[in-house]
N, C-alpha and C. Protein backbone atom coordinates (compact mmCIF):
# COMPACT_ATOMS: atom_id res chain seq x y z
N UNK A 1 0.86 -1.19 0.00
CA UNK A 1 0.00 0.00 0.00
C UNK A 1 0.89 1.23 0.00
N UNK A 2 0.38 2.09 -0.65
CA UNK A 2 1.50 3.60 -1.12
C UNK A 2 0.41 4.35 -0.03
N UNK A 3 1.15 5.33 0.64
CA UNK A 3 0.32 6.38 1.55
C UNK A 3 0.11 7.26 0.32
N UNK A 4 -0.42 8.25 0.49
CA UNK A 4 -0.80 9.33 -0.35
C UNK A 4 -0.56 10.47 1.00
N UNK A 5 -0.92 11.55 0.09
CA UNK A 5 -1.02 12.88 1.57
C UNK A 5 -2.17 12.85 2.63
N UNK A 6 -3.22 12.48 2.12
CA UNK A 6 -4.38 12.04 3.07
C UNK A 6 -4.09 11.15 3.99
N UNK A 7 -3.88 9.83 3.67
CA UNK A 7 -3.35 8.75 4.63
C UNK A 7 -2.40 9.19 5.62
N UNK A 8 -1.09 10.21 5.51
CA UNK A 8 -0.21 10.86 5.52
C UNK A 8 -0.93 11.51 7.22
N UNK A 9 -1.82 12.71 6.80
CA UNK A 9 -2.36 13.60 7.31
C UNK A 9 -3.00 12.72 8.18
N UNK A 10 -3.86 11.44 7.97
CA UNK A 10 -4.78 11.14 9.42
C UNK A 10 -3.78 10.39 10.36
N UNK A 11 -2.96 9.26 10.06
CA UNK A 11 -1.84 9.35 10.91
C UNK A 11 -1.12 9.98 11.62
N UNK A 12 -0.66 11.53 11.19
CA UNK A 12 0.16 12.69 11.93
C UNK A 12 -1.71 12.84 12.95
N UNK A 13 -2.43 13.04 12.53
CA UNK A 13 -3.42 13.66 13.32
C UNK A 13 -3.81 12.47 14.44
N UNK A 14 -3.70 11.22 14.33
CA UNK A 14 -3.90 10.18 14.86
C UNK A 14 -3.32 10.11 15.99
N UNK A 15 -1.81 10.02 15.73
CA UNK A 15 -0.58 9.72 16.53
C UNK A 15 -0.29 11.09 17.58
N UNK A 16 -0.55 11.93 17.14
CA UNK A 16 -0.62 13.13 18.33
C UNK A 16 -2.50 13.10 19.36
N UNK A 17 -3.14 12.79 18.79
CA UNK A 17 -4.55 12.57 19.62
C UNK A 17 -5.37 11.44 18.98
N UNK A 18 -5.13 10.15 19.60
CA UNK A 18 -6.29 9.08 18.88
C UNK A 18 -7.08 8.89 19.38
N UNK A 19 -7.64 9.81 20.64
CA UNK A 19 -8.75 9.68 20.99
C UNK A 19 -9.73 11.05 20.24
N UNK A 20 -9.55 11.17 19.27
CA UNK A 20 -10.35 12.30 18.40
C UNK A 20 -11.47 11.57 17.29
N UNK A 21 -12.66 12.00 17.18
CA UNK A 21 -13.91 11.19 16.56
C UNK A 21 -13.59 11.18 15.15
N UNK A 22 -13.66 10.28 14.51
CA UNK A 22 -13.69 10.50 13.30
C UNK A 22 -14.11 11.98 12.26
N UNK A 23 -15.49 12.20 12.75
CA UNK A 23 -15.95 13.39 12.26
C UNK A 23 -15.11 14.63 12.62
N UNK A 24 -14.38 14.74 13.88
CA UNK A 24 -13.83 16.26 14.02
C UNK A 24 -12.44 15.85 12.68
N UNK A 25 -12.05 14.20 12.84
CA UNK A 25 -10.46 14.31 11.57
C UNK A 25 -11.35 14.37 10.09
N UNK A 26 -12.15 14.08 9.94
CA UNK A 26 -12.99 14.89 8.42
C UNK A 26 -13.03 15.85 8.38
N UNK A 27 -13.66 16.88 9.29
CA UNK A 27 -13.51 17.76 9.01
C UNK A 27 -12.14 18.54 8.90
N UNK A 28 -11.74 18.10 9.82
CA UNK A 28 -9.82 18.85 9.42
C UNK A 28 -9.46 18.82 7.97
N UNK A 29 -9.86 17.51 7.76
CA UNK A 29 -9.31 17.02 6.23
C UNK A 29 -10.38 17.97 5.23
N UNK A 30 -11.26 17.93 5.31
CA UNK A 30 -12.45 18.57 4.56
C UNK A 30 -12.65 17.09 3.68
N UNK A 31 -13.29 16.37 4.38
CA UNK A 31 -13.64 14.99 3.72
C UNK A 31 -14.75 14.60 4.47
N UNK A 32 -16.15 13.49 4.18
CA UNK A 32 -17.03 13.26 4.62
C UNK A 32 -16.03 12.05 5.36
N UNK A 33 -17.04 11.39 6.69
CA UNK A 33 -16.56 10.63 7.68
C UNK A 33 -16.22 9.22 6.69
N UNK A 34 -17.06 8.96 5.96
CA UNK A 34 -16.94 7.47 5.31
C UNK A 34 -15.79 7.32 4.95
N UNK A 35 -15.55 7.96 3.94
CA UNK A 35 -14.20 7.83 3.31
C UNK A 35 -13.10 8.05 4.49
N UNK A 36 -13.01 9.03 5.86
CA UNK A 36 -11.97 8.79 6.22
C UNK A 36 -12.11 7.49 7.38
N UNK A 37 -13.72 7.05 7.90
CA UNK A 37 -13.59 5.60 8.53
C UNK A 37 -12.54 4.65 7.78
N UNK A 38 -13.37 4.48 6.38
CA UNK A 38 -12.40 3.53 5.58
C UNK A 38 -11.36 3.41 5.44
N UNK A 39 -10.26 5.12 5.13
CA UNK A 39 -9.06 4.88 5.21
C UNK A 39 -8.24 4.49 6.37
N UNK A 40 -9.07 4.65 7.57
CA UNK A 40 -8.52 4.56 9.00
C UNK A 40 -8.55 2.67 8.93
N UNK A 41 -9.54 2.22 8.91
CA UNK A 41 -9.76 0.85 8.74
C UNK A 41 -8.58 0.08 8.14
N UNK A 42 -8.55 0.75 7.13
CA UNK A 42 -7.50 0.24 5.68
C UNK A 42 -6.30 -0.01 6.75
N UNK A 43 -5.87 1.45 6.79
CA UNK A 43 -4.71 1.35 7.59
C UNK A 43 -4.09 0.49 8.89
N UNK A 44 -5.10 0.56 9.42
CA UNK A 44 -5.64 -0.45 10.60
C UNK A 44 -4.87 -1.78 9.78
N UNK A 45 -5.83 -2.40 8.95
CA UNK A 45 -5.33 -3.57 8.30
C UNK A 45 -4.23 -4.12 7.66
N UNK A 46 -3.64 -3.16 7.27
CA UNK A 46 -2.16 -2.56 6.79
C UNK A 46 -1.32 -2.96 7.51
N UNK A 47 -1.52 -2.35 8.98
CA UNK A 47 0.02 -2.52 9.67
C UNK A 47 0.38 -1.32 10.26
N UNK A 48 -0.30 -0.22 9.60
CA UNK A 48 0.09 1.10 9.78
C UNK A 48 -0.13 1.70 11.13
N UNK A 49 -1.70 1.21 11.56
CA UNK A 49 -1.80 1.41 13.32
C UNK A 49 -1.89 0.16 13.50
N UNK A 50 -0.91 0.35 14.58
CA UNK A 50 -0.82 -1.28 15.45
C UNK A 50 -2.17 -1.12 16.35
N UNK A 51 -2.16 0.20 17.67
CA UNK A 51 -3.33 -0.07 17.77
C UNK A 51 -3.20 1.22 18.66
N UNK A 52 -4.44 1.87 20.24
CA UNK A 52 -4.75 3.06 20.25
C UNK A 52 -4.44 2.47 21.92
N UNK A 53 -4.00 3.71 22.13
CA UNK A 53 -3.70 3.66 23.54
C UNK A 53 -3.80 4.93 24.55
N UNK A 54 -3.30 5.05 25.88
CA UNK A 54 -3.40 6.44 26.76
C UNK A 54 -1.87 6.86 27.17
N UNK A 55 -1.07 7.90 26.93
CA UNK A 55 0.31 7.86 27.20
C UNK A 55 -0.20 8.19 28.90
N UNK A 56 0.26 7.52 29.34
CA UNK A 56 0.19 7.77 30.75
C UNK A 56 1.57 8.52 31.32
N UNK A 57 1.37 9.07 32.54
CA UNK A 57 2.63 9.59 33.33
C UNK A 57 3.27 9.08 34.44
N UNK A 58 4.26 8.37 34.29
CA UNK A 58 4.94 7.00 35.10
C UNK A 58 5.13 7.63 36.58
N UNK A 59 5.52 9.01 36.62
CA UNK A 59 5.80 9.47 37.96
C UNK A 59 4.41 9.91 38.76
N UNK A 60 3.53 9.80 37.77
CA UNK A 60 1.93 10.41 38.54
C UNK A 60 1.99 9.13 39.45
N UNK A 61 2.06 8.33 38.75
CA UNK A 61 1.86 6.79 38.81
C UNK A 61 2.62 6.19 39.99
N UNK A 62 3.70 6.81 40.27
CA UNK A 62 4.85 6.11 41.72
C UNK A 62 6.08 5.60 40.96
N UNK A 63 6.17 5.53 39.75
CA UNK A 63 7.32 5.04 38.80
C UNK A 63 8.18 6.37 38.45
N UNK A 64 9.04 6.65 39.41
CA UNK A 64 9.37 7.15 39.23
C UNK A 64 10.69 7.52 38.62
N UNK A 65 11.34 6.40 38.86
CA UNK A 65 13.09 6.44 37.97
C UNK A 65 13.02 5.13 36.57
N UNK A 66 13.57 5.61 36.06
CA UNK A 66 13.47 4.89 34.34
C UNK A 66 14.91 4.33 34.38
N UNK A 67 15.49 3.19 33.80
CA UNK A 67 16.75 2.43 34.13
C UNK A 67 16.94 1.41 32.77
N UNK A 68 17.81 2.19 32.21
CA UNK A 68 17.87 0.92 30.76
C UNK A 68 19.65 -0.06 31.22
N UNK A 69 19.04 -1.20 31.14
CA UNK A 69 19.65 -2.01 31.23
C UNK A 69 20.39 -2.86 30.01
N UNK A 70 21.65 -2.92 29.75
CA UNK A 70 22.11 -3.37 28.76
C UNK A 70 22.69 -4.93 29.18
N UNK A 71 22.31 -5.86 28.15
CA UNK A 71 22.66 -6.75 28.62
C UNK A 71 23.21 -7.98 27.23
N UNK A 72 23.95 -9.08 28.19
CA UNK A 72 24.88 -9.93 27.13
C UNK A 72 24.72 -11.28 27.90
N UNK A 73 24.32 -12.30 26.70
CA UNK A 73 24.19 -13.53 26.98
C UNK A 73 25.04 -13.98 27.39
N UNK A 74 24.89 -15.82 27.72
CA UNK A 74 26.67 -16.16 27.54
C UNK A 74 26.33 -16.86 26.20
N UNK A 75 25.22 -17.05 25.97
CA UNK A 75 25.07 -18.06 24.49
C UNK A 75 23.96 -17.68 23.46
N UNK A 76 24.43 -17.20 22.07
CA UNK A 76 24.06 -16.51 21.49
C UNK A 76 22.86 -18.10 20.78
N UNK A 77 22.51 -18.56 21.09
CA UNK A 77 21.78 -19.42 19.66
C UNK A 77 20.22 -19.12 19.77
N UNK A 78 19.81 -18.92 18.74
CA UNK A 78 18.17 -18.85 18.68
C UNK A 78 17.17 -19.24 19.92
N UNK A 79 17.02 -21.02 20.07
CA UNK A 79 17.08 -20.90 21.65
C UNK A 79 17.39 -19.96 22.62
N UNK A 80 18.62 -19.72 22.98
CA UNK A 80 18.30 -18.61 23.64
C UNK A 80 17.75 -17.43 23.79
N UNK A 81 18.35 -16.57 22.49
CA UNK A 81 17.87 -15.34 22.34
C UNK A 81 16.18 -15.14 22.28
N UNK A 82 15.32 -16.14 21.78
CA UNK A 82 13.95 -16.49 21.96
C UNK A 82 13.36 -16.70 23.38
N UNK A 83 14.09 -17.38 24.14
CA UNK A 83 13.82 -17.49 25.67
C UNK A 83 13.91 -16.40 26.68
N UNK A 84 15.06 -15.49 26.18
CA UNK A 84 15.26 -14.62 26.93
C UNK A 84 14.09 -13.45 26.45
N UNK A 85 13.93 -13.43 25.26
CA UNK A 85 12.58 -12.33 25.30
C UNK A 85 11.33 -12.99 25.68
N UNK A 86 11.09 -14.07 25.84
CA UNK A 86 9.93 -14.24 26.24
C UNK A 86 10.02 -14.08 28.14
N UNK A 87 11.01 -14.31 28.48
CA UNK A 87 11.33 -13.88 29.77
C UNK A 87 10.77 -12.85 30.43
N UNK A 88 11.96 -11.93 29.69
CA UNK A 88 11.86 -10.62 30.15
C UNK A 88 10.65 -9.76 29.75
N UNK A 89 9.84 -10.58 28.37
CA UNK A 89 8.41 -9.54 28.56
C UNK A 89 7.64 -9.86 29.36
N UNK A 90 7.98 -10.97 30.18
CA UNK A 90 6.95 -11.47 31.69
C UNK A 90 6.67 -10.42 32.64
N UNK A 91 7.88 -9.91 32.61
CA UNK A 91 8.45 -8.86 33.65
C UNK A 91 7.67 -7.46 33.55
N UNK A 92 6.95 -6.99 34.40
CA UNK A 92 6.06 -5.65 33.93
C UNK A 92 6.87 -4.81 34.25
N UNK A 93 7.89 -4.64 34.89
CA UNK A 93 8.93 -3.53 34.91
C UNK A 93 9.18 -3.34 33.64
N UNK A 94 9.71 -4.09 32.45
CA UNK A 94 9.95 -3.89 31.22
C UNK A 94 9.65 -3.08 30.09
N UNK A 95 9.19 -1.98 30.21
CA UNK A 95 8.79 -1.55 29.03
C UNK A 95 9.01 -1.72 27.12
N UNK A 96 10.37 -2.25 27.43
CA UNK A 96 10.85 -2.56 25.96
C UNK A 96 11.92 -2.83 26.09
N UNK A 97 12.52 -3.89 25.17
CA UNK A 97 13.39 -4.69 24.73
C UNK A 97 13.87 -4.84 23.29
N UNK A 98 15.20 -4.51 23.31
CA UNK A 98 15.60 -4.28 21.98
C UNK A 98 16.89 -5.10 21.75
N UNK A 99 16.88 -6.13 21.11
CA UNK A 99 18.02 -6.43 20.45
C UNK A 99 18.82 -5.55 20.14
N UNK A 100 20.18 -5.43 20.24
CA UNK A 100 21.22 -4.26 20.08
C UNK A 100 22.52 -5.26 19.07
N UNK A 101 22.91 -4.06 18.67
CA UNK A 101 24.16 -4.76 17.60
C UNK A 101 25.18 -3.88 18.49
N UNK A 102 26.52 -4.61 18.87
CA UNK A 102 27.40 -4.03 19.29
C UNK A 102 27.59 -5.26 20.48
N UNK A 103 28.68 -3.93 21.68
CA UNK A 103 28.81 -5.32 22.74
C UNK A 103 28.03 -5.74 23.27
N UNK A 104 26.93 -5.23 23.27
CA UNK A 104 25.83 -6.06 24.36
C UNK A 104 24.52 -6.34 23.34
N UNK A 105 23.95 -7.46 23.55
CA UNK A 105 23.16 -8.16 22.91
C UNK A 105 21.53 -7.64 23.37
N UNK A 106 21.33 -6.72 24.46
CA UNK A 106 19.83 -6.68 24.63
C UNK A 106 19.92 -4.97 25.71
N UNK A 107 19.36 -4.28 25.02
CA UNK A 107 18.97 -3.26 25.68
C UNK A 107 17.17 -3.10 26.31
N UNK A 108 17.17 -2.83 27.40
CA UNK A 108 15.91 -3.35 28.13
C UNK A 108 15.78 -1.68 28.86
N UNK A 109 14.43 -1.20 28.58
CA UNK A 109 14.37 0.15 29.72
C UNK A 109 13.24 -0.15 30.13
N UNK A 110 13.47 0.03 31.98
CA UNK A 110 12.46 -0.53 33.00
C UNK A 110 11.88 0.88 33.60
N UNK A 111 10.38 1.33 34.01
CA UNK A 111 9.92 1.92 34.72
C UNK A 111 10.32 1.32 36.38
N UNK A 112 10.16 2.01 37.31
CA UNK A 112 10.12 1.31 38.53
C UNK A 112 10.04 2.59 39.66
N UNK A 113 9.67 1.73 40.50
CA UNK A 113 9.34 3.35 41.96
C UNK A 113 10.62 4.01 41.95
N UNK A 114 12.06 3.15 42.61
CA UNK A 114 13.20 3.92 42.84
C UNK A 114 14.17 2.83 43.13
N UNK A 115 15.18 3.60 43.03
CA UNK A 115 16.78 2.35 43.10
C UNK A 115 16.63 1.32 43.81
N UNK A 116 15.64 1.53 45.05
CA UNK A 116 15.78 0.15 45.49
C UNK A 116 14.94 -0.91 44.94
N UNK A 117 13.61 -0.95 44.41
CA UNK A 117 12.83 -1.60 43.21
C UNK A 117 13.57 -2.11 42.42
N UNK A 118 14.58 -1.18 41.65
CA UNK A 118 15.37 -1.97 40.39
C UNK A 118 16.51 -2.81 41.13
N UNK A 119 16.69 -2.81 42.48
CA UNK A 119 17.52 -3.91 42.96
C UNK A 119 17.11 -4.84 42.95
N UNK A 120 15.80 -4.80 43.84
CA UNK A 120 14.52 -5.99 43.95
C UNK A 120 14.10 -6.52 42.70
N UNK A 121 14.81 -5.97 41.65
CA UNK A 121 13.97 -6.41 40.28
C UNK A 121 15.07 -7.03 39.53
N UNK A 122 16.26 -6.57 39.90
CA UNK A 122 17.96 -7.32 39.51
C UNK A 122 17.77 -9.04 39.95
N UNK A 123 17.70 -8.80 41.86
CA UNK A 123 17.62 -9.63 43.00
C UNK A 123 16.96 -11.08 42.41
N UNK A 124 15.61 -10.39 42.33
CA UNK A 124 14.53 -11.03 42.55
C UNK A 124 14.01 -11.75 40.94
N UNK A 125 14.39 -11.52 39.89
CA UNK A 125 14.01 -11.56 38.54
C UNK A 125 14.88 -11.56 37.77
N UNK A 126 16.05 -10.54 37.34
CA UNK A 126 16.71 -10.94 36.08
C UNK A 126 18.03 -11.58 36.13
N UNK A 127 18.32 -11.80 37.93
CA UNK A 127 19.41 -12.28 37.55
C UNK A 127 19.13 -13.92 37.59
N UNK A 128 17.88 -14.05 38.08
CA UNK A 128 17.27 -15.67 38.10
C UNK A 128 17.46 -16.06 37.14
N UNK A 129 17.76 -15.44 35.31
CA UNK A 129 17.86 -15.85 34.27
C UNK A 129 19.10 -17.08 34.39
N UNK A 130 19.37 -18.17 33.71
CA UNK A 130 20.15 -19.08 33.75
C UNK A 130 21.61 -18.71 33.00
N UNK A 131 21.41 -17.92 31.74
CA UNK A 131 21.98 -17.99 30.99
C UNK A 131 22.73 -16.42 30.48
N UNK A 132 22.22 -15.64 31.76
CA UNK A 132 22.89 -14.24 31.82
C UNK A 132 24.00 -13.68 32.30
N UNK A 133 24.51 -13.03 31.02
CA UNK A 133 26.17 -13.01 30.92
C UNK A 133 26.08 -11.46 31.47
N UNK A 134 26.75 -10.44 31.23
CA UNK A 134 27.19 -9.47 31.47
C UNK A 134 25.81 -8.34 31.39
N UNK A 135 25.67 -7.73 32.64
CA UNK A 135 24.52 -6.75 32.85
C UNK A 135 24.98 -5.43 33.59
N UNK A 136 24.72 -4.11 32.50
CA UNK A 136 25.15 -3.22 33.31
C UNK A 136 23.76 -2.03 33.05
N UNK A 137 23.82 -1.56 34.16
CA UNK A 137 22.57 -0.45 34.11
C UNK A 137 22.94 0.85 34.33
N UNK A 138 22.14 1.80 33.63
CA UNK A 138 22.53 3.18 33.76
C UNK A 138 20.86 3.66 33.97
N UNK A 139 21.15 5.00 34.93
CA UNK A 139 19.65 5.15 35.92
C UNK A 139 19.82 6.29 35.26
N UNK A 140 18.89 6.86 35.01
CA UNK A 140 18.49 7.74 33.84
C UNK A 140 18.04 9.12 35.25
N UNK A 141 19.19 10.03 35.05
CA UNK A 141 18.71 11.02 36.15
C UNK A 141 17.82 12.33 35.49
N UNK A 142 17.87 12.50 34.08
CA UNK A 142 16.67 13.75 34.10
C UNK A 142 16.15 12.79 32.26
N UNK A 143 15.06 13.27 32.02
CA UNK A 143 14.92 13.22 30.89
C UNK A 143 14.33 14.46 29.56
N UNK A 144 15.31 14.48 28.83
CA UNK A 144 15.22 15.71 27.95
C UNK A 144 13.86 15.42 26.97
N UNK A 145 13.59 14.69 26.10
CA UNK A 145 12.91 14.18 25.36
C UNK A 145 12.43 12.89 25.23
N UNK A 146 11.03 12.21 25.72
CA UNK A 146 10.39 11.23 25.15
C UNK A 146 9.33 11.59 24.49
N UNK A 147 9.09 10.55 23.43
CA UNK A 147 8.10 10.75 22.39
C UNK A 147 7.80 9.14 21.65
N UNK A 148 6.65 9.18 21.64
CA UNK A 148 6.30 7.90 21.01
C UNK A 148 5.57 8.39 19.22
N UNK A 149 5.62 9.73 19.25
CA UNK A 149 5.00 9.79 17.65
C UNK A 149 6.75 9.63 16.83
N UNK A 150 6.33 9.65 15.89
CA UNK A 150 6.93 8.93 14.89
C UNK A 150 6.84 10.08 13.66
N UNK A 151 8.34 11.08 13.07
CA UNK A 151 8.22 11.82 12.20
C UNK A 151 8.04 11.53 10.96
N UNK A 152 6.38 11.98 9.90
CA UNK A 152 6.42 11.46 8.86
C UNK A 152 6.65 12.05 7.82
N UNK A 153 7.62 13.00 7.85
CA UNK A 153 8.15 14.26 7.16
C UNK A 153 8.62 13.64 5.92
N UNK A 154 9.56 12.51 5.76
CA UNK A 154 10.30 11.91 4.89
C UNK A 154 9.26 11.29 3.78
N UNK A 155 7.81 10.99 4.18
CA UNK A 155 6.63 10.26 3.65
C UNK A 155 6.28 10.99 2.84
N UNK A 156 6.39 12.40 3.01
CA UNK A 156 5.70 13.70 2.02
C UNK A 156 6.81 13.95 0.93
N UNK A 157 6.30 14.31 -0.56
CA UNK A 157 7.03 14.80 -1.04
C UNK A 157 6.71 16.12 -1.61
């Protein structure tokens, strides 16, 4: 599927507020609702929205320190690397897990109350892993920029 500028436009409008009615993103667009249900649908089906959510605020919440953890197997084979993500997405501290190219094989950033949580969460959970090689964490003391939209500047021509 090729985006066009429309498709383009309800995505940017999507991804900054998806809790907005169809009818107020028609009218933005100057398009009747049908046509933009459908393209929303389409897209939907596509791949294009995975799906709709609430950004919440981790420190409203008691989560207050963020901690990405880099980490290295001792044994790289499919087996493993498959086990260990199904692992660690057990873990609700986890927010995301990323395979990394370089020295360390898995970058992991955890929400959690405070330093002593991510001990209890070292302690108690990741170092229980069998097959975990080298783990080092860096505690994230301010944060300049998070963002979950996605720039689709490059999409336009």
């Amino acid at each position: 599927m090729k985006l066009d500028s429309i498709d383009i436009s309800i995505l940017k409008s999507l991804q900054s507020n998806s809790n907005r009615t169809v009818k107020s993103l028609s009218q933005e667009l100057g398009l009747s609702t049908t046509p933009v249900f459908e393209r929303i649908k389409k897209l939907e089906r596509e791949g294009y929205i995975e799906g709709y959510s609430a950004r919440l605020n981790p420190r409203k919440l008691g989560l207050k320190q963020t901690v990405f953890v880099a980490i290295t197997l001792q044994g790289h084979t499919r087996s493993y690397l498959e086990k260990f993500v199904r692992q660690v997405n057990e873990f609700p501290e986890v927010v995301a897990c990323h395979r990394i190219s370089g020295t360390f094989d898995y970058l992991l950033k955890l929400l959690v109350k405070d330093v002593e949580s991510y001990e209890q969460f070292i302690i108690t959970k990741l170092t229980l892993i069998p097959y975990l090689g080298n783990v080092q964490s860096m505690i994230t003391l301010s944060t300049g920029k998070e963002s979950n939209e996605i720039d689709l500047s490059h999409l336009e021509n």
